[in-house]
C-alpha atoms as a PDB file:
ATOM      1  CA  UNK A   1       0.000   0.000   0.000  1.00  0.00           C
ATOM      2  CA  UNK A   2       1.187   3.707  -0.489  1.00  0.00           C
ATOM      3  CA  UNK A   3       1.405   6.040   1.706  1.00  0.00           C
ATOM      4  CA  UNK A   4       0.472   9.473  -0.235  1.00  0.00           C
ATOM      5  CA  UNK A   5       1.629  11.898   2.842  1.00  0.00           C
ATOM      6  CA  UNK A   6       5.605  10.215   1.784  1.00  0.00           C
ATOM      7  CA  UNK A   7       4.887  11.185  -2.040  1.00  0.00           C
ATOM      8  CA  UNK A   8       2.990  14.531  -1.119  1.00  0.00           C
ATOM      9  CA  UNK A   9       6.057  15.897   0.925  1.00  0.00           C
ATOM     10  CA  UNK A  10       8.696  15.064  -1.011  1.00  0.00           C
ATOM     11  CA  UNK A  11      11.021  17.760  -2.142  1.00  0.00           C
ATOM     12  CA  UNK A  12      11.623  15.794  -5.613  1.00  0.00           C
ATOM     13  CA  UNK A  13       8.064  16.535  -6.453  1.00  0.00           C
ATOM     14  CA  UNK A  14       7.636  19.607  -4.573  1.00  0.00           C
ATOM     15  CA  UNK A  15       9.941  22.426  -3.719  1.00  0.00           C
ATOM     16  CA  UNK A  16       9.225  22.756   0.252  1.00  0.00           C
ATOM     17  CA  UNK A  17       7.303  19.466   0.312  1.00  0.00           C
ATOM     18  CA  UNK A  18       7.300  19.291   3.874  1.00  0.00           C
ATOM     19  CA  UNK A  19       5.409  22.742   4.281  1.00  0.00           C
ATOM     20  CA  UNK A  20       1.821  23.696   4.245  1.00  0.00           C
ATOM     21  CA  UNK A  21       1.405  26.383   1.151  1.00  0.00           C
ATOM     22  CA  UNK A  22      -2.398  27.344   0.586  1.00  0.00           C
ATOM     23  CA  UNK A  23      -1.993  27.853  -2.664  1.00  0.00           C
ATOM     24  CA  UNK A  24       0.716  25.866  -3.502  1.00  0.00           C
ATOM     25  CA  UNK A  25      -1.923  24.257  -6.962  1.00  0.00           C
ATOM     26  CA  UNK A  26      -2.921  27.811  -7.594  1.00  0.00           C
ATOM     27  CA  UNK A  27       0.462  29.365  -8.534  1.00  0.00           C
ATOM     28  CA  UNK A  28       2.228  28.489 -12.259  1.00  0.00           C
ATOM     29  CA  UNK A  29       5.334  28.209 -11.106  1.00  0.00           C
ATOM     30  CA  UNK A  30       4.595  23.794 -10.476  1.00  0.00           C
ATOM     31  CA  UNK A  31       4.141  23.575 -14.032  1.00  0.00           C
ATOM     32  CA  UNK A  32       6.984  21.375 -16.114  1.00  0.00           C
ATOM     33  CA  UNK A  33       8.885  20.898 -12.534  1.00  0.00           C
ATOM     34  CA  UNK A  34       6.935  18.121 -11.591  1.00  0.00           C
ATOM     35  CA  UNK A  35       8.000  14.233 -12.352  1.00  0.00           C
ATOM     36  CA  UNK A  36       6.017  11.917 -14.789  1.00  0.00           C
ATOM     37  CA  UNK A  37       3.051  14.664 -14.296  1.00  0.00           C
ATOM     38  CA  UNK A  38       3.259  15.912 -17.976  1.00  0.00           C
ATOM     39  CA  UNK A  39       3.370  19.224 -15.848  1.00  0.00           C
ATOM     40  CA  UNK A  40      -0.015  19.118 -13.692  1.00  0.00           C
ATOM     41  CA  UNK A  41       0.171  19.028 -10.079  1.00  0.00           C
ATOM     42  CA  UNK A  42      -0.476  15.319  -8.233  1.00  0.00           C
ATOM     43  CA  UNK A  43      -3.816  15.836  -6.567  1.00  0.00           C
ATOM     44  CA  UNK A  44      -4.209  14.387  -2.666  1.00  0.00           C
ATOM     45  CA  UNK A  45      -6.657  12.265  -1.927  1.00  0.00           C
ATOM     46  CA  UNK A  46      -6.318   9.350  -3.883  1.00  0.00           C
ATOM     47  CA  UNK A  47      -6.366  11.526  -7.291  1.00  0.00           C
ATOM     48  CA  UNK A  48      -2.856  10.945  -8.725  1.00  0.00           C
ATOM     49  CA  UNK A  49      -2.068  12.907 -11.872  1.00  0.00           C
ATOM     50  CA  UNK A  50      -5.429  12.710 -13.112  1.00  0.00           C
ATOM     51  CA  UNK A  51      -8.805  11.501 -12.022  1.00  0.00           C
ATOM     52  CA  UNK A  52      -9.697   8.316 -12.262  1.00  0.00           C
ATOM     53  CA  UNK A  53     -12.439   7.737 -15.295  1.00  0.00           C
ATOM     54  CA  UNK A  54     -14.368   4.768 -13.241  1.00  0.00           C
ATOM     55  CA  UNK A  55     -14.843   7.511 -10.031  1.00  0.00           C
ATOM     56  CA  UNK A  56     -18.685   8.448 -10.667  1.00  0.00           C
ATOM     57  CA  UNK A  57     -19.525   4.962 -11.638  1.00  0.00           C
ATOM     58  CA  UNK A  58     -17.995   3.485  -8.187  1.00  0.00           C
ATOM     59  CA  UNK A  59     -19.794   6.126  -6.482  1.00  0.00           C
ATOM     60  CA  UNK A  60     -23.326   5.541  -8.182  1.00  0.00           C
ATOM     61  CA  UNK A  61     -22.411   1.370  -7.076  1.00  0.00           C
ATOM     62  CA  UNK A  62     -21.999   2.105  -3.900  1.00  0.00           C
ATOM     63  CA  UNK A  63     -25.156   4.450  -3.086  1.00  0.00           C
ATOM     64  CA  UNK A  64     -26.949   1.779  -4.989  1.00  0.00           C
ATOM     65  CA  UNK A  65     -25.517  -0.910  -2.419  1.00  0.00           C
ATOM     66  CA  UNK A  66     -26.271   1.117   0.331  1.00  0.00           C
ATOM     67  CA  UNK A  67     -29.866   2.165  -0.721  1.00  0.00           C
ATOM     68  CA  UNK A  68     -30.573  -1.715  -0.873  1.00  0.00           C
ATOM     69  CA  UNK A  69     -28.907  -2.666   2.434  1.00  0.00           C
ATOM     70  CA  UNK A  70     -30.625  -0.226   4.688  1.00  0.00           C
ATOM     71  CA  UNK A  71     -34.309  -0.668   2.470  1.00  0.00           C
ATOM     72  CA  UNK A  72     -33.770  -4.808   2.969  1.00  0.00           C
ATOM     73  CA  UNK A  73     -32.642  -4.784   6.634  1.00  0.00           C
ATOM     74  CA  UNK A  74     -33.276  -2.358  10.023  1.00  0.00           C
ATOM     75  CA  UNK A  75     -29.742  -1.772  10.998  1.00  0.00           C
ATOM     76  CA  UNK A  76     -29.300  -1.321  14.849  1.00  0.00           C
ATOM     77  CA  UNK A  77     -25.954  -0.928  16.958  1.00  0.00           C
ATOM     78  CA  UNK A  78     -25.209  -3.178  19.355  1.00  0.00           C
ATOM     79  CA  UNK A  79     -23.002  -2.242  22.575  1.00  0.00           C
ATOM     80  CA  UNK A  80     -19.543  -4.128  22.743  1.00  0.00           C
ATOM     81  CA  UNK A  81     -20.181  -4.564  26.448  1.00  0.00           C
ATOM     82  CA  UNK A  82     -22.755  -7.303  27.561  1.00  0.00           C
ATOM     83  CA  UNK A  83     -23.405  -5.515  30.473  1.00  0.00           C
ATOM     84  CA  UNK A  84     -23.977  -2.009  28.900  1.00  0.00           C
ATOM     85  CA  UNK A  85     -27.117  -1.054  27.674  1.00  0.00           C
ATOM     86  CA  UNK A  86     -26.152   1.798  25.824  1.00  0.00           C
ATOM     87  CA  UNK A  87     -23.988   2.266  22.459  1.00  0.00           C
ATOM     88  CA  UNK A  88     -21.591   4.463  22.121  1.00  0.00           C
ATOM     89  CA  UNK A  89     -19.698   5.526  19.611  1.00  0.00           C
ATOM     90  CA  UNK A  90     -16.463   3.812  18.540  1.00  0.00           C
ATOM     91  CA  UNK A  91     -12.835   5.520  19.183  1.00  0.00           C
ATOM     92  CA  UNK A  92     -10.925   6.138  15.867  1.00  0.00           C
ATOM     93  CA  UNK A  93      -7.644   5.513  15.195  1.00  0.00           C
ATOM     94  CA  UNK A  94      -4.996   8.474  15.230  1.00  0.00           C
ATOM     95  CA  UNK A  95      -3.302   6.958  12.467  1.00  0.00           C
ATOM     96  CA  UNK A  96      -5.936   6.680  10.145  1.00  0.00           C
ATOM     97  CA  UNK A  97      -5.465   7.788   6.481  1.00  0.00           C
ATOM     98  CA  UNK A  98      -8.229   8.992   4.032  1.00  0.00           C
ATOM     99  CA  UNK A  99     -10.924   6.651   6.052  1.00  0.00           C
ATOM    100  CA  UNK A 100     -11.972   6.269   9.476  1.00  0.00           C
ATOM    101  CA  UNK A 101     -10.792   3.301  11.066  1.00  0.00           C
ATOM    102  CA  UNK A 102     -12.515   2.603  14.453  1.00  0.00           C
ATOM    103  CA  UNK A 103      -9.738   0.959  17.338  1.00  0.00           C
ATOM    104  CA  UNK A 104     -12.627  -1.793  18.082  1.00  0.00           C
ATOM    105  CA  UNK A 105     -14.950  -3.660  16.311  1.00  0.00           C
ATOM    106  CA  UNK A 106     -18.815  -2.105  15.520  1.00  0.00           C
ATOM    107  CA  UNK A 107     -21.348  -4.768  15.854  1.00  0.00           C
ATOM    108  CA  UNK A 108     -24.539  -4.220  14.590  1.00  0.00           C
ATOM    109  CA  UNK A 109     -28.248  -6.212  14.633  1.00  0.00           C
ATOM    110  CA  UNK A 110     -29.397  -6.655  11.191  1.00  0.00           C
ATOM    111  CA  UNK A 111     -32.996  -7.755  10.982  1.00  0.00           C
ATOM    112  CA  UNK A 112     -34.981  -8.452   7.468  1.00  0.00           C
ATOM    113  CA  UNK A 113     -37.754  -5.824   7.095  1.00  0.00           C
ATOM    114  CA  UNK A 114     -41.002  -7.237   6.772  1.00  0.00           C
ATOM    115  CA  UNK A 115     -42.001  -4.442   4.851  1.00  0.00           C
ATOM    116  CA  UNK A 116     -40.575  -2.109   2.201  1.00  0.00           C
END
């Protein structure tokens, strides 16, 4: 796995890598000084030199999926202790990157719907 922070702050791609620079994509002076980016910027996030074409269509998959799963089942949280009665929400990891990873696992009910 990458780690995009390593190839966002490094001074071979970007003069000053290591510094925050609001409007470091803004300003001209990038262009032709960047490596195997026929001279546009690497975007964070996941968006590499250019966008990638299947984005939208992921997207539209995964609403779908999740417009079925919570129309098919009721979804309720469970509480990791037996003896609680309440749920809480889970702790997140300081380390995560680009998604939330929670330190514990998240149990839920899932229950058919009888009706739709």
């Amino acid at each position: 796995m990458l780690y995009p922070r390593a190839a966002q702050q490094n001074n071979a791609t970007y003069r000053d890598g290591h510094k925050f620079i609001l409007d470091r994509f803004v300003q001209s002076q990038y262009q032709g000084e960047l490596a195997a980016t026929s001279g546009k910027p690497y975007f964070a996030f996941g968006a590499g030199k250019h966008l990638c074409k299947g984005k939208f269509l992921a997207m539209f998959e995964m609403k779908v999926l999740i417009i079925l799963y919570l129309s098919l089942f009721d979804v309720t949280p469970v509480p990791l202790e037996s003896l609680s009665s309440e749920w809480k929400p889970p702790q997140t990891s300081a380390q995560s990157i680009g998604t939330i990873h929670p330190d514990d696992d998240v149990l839920v009910r899932l229950r058919p719907r009888t009706t739709l």
